[in-house]
C-alpha atoms as a PDB file:
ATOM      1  CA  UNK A   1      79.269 -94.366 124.079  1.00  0.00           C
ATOM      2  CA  UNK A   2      82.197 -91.909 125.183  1.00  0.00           C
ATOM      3  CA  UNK A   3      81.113 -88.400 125.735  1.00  0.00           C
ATOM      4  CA  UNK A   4      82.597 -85.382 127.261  1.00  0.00           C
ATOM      5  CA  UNK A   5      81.619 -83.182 129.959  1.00  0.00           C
ATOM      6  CA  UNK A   6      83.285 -79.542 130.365  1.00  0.00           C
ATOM      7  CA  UNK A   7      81.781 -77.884 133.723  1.00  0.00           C
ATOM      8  CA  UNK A   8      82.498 -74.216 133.170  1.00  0.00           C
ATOM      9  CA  UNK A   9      82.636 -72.432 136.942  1.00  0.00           C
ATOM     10  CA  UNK A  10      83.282 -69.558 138.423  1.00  0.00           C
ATOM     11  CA  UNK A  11      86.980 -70.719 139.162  1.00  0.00           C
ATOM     12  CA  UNK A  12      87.896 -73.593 137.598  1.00  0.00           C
ATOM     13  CA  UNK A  13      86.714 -75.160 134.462  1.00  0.00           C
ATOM     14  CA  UNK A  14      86.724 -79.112 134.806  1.00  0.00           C
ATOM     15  CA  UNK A  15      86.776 -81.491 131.820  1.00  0.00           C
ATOM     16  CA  UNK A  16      85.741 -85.354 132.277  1.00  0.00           C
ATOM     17  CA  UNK A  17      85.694 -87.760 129.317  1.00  0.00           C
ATOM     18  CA  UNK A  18      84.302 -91.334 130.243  1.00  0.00           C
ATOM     19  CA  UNK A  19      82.477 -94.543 128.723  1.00  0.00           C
ATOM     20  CA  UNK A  20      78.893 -95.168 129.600  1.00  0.00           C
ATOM     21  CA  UNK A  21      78.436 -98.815 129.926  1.00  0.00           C
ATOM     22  CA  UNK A  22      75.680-100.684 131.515  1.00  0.00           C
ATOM     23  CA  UNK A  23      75.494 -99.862 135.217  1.00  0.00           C
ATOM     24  CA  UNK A  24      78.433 -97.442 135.453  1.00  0.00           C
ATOM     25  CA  UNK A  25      80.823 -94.708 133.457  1.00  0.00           C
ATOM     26  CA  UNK A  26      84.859 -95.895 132.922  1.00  0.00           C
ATOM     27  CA  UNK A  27      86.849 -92.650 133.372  1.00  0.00           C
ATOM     28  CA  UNK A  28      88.993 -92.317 130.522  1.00  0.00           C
ATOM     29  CA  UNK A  29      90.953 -88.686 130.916  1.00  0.00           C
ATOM     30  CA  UNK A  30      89.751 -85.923 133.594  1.00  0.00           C
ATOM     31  CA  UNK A  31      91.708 -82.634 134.094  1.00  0.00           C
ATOM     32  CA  UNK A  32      90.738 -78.926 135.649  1.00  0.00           C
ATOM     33  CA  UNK A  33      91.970 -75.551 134.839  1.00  0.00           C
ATOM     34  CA  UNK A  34      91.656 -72.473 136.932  1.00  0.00           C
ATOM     35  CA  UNK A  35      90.194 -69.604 134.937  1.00  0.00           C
ATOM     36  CA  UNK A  36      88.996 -67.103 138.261  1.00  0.00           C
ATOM     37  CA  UNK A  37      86.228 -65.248 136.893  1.00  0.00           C
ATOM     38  CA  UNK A  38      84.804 -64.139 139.654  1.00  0.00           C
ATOM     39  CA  UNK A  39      85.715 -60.441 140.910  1.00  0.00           C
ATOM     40  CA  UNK A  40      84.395 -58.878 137.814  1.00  0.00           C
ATOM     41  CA  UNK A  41      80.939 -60.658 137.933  1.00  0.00           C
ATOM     42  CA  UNK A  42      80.374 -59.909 141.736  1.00  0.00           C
ATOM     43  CA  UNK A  43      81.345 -56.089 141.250  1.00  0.00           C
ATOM     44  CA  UNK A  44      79.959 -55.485 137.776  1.00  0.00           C
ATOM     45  CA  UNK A  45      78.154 -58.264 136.820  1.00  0.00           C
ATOM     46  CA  UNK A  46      80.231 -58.876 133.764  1.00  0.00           C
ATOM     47  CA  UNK A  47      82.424 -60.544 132.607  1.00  0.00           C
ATOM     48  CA  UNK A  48      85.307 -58.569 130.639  1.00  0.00           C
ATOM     49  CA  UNK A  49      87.398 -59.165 128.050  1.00  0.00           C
ATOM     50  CA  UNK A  50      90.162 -60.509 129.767  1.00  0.00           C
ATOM     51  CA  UNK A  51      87.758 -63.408 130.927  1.00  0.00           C
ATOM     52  CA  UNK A  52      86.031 -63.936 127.849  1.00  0.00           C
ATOM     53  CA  UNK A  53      89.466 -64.708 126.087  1.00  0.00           C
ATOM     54  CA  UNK A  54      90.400 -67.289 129.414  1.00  0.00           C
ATOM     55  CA  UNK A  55      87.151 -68.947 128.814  1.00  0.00           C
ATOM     56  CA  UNK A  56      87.732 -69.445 124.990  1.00  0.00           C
ATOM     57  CA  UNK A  57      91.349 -70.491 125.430  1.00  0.00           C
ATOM     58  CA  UNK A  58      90.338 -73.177 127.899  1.00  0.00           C
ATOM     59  CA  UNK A  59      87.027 -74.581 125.823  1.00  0.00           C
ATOM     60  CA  UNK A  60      89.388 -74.485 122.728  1.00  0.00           C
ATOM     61  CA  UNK A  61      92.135 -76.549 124.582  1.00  0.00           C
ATOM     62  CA  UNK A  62      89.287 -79.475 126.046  1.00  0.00           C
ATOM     63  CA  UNK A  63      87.751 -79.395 122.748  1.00  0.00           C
ATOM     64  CA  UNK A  64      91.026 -80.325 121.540  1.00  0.00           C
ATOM     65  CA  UNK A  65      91.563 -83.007 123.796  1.00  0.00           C
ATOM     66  CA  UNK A  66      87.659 -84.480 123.402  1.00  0.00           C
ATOM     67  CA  UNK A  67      88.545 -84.407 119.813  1.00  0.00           C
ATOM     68  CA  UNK A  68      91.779 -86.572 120.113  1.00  0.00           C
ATOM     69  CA  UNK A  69      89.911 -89.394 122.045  1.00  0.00           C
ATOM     70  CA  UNK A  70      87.484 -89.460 119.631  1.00  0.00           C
ATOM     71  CA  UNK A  71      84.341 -88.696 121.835  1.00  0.00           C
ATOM     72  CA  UNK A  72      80.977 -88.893 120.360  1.00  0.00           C
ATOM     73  CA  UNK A  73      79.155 -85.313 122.207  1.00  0.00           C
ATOM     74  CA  UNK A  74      80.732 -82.882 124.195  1.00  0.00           C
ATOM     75  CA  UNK A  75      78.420 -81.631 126.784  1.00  0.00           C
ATOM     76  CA  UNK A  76      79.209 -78.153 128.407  1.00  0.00           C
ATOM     77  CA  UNK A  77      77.014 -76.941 131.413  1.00  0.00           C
ATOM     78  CA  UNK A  78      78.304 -73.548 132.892  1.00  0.00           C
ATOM     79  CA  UNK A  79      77.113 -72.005 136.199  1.00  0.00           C
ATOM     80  CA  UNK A  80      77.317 -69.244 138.603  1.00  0.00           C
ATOM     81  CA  UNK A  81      79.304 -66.859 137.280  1.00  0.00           C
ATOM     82  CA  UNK A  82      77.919 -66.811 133.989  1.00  0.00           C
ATOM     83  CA  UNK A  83      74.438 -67.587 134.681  1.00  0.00           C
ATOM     84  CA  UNK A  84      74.736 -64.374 136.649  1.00  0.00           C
ATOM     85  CA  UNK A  85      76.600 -62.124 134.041  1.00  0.00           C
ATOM     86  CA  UNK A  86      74.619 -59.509 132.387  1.00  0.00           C
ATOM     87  CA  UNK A  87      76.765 -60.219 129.410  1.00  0.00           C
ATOM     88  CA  UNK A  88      75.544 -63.957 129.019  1.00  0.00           C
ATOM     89  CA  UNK A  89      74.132 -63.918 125.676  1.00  0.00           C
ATOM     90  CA  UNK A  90      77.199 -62.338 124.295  1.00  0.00           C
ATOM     91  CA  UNK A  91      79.308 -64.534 125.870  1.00  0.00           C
ATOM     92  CA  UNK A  92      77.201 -67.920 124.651  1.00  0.00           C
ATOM     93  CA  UNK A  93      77.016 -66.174 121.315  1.00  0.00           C
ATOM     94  CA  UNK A  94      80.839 -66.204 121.266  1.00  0.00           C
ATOM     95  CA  UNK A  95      81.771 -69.071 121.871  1.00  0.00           C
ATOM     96  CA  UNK A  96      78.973 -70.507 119.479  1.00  0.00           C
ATOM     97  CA  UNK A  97      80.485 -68.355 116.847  1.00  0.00           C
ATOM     98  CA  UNK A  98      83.980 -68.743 117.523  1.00  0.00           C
ATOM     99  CA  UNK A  99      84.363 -73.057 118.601  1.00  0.00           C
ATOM    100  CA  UNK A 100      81.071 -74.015 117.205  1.00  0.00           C
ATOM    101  CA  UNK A 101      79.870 -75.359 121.264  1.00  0.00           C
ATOM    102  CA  UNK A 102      76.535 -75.115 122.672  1.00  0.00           C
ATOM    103  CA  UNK A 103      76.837 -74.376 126.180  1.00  0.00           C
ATOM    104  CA  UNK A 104      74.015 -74.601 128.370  1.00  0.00           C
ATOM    105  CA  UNK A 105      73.610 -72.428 131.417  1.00  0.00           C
ATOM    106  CA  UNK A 106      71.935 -74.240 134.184  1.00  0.00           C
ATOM    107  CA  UNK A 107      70.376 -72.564 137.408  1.00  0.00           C
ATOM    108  CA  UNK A 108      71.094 -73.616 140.813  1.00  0.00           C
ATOM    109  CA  UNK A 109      68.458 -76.085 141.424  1.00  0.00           C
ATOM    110  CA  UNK A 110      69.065 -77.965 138.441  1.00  0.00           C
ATOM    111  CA  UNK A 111      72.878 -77.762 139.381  1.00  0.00           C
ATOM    112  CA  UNK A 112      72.171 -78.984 143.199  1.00  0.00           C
ATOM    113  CA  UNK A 113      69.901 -81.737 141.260  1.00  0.00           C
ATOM    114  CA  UNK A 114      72.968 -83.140 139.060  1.00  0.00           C
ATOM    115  CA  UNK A 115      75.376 -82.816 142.177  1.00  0.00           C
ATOM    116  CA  UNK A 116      72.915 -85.072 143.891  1.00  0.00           C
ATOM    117  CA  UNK A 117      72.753 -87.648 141.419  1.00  0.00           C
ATOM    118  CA  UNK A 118      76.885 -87.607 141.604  1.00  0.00           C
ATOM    119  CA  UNK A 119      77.287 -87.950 145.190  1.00  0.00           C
ATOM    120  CA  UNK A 120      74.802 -90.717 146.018  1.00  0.00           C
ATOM    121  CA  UNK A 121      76.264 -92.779 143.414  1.00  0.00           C
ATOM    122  CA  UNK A 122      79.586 -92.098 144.792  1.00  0.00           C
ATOM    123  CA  UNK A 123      78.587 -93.016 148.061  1.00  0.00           C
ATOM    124  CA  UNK A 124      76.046 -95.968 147.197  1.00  0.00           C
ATOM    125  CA  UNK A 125      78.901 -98.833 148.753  1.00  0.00           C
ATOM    126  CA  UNK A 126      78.929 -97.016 152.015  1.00  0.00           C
ATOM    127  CA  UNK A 127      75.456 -98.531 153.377  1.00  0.00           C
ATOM    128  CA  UNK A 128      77.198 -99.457 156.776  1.00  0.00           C
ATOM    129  CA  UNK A 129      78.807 -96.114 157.360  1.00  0.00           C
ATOM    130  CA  UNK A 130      74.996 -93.953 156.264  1.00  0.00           C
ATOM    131  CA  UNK A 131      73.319 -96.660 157.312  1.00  0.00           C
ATOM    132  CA  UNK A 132      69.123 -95.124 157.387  1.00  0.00           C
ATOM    133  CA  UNK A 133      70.617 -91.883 158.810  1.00  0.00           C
ATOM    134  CA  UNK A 134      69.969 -88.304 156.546  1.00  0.00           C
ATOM    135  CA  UNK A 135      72.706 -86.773 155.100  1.00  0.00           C
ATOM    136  CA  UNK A 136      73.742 -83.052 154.285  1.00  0.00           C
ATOM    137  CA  UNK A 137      75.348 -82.993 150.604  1.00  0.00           C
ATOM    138  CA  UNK A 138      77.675 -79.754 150.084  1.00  0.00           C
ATOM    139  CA  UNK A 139      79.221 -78.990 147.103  1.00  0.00           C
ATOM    140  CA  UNK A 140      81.298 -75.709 147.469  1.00  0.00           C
ATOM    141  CA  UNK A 141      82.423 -73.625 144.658  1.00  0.00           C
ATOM    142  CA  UNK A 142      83.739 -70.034 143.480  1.00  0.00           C
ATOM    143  CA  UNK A 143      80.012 -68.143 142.971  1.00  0.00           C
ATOM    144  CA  UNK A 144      77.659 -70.692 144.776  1.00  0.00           C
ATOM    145  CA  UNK A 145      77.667 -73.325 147.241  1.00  0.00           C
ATOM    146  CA  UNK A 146      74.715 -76.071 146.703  1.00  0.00           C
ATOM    147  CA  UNK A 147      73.182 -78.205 149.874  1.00  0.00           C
ATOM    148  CA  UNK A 148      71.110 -80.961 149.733  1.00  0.00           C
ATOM    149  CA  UNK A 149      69.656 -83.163 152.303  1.00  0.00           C
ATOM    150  CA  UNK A 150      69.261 -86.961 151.249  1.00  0.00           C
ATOM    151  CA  UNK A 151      69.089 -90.459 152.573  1.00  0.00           C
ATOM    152  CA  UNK A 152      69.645 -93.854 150.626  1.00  0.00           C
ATOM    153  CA  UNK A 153      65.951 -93.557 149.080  1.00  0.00           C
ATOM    154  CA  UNK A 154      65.463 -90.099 147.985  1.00  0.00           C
ATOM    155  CA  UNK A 155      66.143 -86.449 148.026  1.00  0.00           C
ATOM    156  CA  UNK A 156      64.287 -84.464 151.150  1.00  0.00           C
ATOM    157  CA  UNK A 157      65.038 -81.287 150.003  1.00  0.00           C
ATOM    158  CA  UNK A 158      67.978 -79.278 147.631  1.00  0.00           C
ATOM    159  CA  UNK A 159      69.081 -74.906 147.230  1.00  0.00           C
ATOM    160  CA  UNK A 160      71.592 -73.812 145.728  1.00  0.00           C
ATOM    161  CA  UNK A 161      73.154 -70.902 147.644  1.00  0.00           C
ATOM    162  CA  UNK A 162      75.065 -67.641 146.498  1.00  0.00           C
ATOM    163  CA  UNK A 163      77.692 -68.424 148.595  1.00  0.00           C
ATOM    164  CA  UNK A 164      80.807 -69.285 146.735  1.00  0.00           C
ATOM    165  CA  UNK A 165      84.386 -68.837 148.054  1.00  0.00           C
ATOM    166  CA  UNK A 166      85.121 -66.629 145.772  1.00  0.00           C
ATOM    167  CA  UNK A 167      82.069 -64.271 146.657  1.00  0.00           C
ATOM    168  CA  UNK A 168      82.423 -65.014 149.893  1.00  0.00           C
ATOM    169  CA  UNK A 169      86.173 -63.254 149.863  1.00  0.00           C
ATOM    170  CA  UNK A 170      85.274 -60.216 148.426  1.00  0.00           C
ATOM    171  CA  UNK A 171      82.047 -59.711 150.326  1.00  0.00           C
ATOM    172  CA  UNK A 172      84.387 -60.161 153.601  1.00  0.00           C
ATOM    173  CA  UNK A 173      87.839 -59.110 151.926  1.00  0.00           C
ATOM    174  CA  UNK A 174      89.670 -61.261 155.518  1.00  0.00           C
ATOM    175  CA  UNK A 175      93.088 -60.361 155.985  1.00  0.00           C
ATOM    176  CA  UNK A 176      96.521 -62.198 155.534  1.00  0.00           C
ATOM    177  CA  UNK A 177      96.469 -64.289 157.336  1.00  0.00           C
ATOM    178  CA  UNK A 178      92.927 -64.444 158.749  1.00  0.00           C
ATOM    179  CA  UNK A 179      92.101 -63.616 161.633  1.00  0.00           C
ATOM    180  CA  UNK A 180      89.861 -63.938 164.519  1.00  0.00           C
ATOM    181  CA  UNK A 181      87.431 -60.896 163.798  1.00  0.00           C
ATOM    182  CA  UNK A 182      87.451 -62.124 159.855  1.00  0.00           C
ATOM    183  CA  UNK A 183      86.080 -65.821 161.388  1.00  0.00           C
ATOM    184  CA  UNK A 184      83.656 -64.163 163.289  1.00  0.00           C
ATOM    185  CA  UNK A 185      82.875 -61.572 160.246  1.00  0.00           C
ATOM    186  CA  UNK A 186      81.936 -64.538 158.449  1.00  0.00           C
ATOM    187  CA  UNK A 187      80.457 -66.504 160.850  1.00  0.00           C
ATOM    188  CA  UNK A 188      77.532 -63.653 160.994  1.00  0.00           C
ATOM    189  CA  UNK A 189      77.429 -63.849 157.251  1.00  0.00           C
ATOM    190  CA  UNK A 190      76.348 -67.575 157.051  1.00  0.00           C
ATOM    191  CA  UNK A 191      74.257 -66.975 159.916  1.00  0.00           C
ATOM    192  CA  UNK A 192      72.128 -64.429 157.678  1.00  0.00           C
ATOM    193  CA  UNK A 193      72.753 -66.282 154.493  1.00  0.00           C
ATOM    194  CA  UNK A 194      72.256 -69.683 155.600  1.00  0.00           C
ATOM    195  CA  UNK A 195      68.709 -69.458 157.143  1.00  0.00           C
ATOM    196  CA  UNK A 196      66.764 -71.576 154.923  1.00  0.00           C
ATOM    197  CA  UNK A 197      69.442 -74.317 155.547  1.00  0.00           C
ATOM    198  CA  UNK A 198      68.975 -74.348 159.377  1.00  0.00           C
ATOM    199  CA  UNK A 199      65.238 -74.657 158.849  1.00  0.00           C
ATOM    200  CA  UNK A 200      65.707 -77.743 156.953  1.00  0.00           C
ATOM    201  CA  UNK A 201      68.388 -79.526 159.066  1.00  0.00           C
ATOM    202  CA  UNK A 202      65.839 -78.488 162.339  1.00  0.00           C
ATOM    203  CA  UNK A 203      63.504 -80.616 159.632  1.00  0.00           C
ATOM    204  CA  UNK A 204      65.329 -83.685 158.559  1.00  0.00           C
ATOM    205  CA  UNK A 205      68.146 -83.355 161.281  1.00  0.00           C
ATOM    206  CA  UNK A 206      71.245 -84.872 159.245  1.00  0.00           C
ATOM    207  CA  UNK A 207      73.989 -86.819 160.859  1.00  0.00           C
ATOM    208  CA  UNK A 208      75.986 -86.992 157.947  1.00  0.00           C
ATOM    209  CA  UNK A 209      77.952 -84.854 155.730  1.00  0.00           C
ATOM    210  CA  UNK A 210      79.058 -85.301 152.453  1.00  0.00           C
ATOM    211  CA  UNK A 211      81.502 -83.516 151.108  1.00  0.00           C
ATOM    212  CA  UNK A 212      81.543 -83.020 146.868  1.00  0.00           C
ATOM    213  CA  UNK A 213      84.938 -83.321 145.331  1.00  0.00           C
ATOM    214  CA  UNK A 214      86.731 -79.514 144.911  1.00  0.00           C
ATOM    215  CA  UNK A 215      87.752 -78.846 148.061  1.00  0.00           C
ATOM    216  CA  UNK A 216      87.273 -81.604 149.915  1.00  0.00           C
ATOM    217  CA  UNK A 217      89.601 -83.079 147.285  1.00  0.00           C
ATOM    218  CA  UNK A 218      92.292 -81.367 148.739  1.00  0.00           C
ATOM    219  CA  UNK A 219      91.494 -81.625 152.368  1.00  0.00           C
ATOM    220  CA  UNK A 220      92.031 -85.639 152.060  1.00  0.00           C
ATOM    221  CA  UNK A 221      95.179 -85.128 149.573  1.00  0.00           C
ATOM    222  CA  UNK A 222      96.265 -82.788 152.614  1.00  0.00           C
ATOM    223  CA  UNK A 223      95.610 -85.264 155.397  1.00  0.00           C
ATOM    224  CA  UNK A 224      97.393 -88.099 153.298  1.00  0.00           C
ATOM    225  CA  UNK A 225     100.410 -85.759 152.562  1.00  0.00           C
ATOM    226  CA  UNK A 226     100.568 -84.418 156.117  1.00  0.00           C
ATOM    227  CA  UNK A 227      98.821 -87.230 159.018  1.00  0.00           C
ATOM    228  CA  UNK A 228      98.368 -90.563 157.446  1.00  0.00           C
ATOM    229  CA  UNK A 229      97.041 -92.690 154.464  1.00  0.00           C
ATOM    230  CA  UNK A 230      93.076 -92.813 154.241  1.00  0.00           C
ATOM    231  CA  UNK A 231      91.021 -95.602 153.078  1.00  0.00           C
ATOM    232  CA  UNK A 232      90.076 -93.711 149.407  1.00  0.00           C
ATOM    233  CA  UNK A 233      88.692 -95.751 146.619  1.00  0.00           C
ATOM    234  CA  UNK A 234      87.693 -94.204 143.246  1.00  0.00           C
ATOM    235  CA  UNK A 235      84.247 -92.554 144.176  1.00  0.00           C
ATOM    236  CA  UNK A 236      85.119 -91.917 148.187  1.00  0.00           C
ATOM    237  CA  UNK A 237      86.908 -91.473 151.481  1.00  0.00           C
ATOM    238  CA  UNK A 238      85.238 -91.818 154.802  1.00  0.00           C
ATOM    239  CA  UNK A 239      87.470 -88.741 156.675  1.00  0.00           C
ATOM    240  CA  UNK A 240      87.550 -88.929 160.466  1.00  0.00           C
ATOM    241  CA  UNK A 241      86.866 -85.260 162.290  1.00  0.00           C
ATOM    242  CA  UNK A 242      89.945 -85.389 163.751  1.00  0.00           C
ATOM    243  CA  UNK A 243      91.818 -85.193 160.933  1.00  0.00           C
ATOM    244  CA  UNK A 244      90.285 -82.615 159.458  1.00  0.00           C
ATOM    245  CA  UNK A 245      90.169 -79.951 162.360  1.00  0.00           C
ATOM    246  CA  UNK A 246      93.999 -81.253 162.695  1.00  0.00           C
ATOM    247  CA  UNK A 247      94.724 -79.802 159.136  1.00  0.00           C
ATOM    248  CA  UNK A 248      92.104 -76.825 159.742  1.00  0.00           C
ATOM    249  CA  UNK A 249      94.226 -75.826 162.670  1.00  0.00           C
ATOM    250  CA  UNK A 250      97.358 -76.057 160.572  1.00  0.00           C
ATOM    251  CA  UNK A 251      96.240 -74.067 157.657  1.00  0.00           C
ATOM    252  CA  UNK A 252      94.119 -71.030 159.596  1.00  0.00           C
ATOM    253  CA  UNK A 253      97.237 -69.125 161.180  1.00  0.00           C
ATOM    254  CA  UNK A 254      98.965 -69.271 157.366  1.00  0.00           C
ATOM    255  CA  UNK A 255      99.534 -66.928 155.003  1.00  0.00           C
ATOM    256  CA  UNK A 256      98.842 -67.371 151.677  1.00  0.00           C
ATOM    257  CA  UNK A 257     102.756 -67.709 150.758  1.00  0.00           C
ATOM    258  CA  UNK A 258     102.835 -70.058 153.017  1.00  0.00           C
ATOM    259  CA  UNK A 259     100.042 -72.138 152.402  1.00  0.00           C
ATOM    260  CA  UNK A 260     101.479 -72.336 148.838  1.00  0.00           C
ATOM    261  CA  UNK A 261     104.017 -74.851 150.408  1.00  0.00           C
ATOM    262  CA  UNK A 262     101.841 -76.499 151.973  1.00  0.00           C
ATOM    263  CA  UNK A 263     101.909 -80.302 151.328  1.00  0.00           C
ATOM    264  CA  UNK A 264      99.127 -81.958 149.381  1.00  0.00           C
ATOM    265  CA  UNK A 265      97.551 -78.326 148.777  1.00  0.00           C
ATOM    266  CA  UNK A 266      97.861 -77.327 144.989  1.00  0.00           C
ATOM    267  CA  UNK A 267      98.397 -73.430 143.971  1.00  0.00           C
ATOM    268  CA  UNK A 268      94.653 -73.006 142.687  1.00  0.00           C
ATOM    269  CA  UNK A 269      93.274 -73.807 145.841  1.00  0.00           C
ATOM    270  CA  UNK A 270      95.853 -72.019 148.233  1.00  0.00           C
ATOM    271  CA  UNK A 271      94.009 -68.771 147.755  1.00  0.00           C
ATOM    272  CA  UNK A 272      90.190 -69.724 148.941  1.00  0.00           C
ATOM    273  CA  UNK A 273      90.997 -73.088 151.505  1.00  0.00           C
ATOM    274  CA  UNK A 274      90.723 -71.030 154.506  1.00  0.00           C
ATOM    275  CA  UNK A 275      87.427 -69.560 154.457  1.00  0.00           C
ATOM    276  CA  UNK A 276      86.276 -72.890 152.505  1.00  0.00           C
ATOM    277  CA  UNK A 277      87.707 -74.593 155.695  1.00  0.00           C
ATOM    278  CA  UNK A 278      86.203 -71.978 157.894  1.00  0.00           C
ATOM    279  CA  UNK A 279      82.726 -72.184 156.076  1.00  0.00           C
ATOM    280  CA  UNK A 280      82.517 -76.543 156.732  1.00  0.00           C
ATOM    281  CA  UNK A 281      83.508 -76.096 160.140  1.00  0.00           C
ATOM    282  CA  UNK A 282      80.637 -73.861 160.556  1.00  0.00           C
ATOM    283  CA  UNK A 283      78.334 -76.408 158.482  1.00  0.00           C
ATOM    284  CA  UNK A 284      79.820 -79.854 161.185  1.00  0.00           C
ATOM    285  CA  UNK A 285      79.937 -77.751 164.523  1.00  0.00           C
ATOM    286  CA  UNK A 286      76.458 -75.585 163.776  1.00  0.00           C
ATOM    287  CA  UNK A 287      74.394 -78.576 162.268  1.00  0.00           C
ATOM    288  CA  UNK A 288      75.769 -81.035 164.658  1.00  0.00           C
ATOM    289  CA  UNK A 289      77.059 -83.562 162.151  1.00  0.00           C
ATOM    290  CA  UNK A 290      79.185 -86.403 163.548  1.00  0.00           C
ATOM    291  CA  UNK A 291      80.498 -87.646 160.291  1.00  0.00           C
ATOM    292  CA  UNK A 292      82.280 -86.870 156.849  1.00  0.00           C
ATOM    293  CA  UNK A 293      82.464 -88.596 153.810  1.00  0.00           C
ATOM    294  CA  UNK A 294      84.167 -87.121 150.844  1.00  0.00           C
ATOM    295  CA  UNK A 295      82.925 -87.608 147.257  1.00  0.00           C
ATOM    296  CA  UNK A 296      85.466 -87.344 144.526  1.00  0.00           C
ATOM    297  CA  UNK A 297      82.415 -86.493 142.203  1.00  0.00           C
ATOM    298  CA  UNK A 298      80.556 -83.675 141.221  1.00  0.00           C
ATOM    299  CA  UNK A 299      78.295 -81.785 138.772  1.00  0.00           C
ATOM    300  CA  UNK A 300      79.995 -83.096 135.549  1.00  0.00           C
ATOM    301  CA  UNK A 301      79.862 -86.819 137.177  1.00  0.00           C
ATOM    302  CA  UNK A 302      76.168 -85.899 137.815  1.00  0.00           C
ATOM    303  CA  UNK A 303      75.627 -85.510 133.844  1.00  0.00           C
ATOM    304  CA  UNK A 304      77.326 -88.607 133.386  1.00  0.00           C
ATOM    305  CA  UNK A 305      75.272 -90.601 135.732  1.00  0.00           C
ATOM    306  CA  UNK A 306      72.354 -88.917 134.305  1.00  0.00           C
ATOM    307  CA  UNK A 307      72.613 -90.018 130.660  1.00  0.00           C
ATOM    308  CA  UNK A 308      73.216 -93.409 132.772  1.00  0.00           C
ATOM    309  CA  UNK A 309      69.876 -93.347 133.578  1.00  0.00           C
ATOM    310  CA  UNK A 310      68.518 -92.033 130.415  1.00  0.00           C
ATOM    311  CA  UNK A 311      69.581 -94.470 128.026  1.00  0.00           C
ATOM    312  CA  UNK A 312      68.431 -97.312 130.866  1.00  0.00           C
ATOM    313  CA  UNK A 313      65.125 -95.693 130.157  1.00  0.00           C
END
């Protein structure tokens, strides 16, 4: 069966079209798109026009592309932003209307719960590097940021946070570049707004992080382009610490022109990898984690390995 998945989120709208077989999915075309809907939602709780018309021109364009490889369902989950958009109805309505395409809004737990089934079946070939120790899932996006604490066996505990980049920015509005009062600015605000979290890692006391895909794409591309080749197979990348506060030191003192040029860093992510940087170096240094282990999949993997276990069923 060959299905598609379009995750619609607050900055970038990813579309994944793969093969269920037995055990596993076969990737078979996978490609992102930034649409940046954020501001508007965070200061109005809308989304405008302007938006509306980037999220119909993208869905048009996958649907398009689903189409041509002849998929049989096209499955489109959206998230933060427009989960949190008084305009939500209209929006679904519209795009109902307009491209005949259910979407279905999720909420954060059920989007930490698909992230979940992604990662640890990313990382399921990596029993001598977890070994029986907890680890601390983090999947960061544009509106919300989702942790979840997990060993090989189960899920301990999951929340979905609203702490995107993208909120993040224009709650803190750092300067260019950023600079030392910004860090501490934000330091505060994940002190406040990451509470619950602490509780649970006092609890279950992770050694492990686990980065999902996004931005912790880019942070191996960027050691790769910039330090050395990593060990990286489809699903993962074991990334030493050093490496990545190597490339966090590079990239804090830039500015954003200059991060554009940046090797291994593409343009959509130029704008938000500092304080996504700044935000997991709060996460390994607070928490105490001594590893990281990058997943290249996320929510829209997460459906996939879902229906996995559905039709097993």
């Amino acid at each position: 069966m060959r299905i598609a998945v379009i995750d619609m989120g607050t900055n970038t709208f990813n579309l994944l079209i793969a093969d269920l077989q037995s055990n596993a999915f076969r990737e078979v075309y996978s490609t992102k798109h930034p649409v940046k809907l954020g501001q508007k939602v965070f200061e109005e709780h809308v989304i405008d026009n302007n938006g509306i018309s980037k999220i119909l021109e993208v869905l048009k364009n996958y649907i398009d592309i689903a189409q041509s490889y002849s998929v049989e369902e096209i499955i489109a989950i959206a998230t933060s932003s427009i989960r949190t958009a008084k305009n939500k109805e209209d929006i679904l309505k519209t795009i109902k209307e307009k491209l005949n395409l259910d979407v279905k809004v999720i909420d954060g737990n059920r989007e930490a719960e698909l992230i979940y089934y992604a990662n640890t079946f990313a990382i399921k070939n990596l029993q001598k590097e977890i070994s029986n120790e907890n680890c601390l899932i983090m999947d960061i996006g544009g509106g919300s940021t989702e942790f979840i604490i997990c060993n090989h066996q189960q899920q301990l505990w999951k929340q979905s946070f609203l702490l995107g980049m993208a909120r993040l920015i224009d709650e803190i509005k750092p300067n260019d570049p950023i600079t030392n009062d910004d860090i501490e600015r934000i330091h505060k605000y994940l002190d406040k707004s990451l509470h619950p979290l602490e509780n649970k890692i006092k609890e279950y006391i992770p050694k492990i992080l686990v980065g999902s895909s996004g931005v912790f794409d880019s942070i191996v591309e960027m050691i790769e382009a910039n330090l050395h080749s990593l060990q990286v197979n489809k699903s993962n990348c074991v990334v030493p610490l050093s490496d990545f506060y190597e490339i966090y030191k590079s990239i804090l003192p830039l500015r954003y022109s200059e991060r554009l040029q940046y090797k291994g860093l593409i343009e959509m992510r130029a704008d938000m990898i500092v304080v996504s940087m700044i935000l997991i170096d709060y996460v390994l240094s607070k928490y105490n984690l001594q590893k990281m282990i990058v997943s290249f999949y996320s929510l829209k993997e997460g459906v996939i390995i879902e229906k996995l276990y559905q039709n097993k069923n």
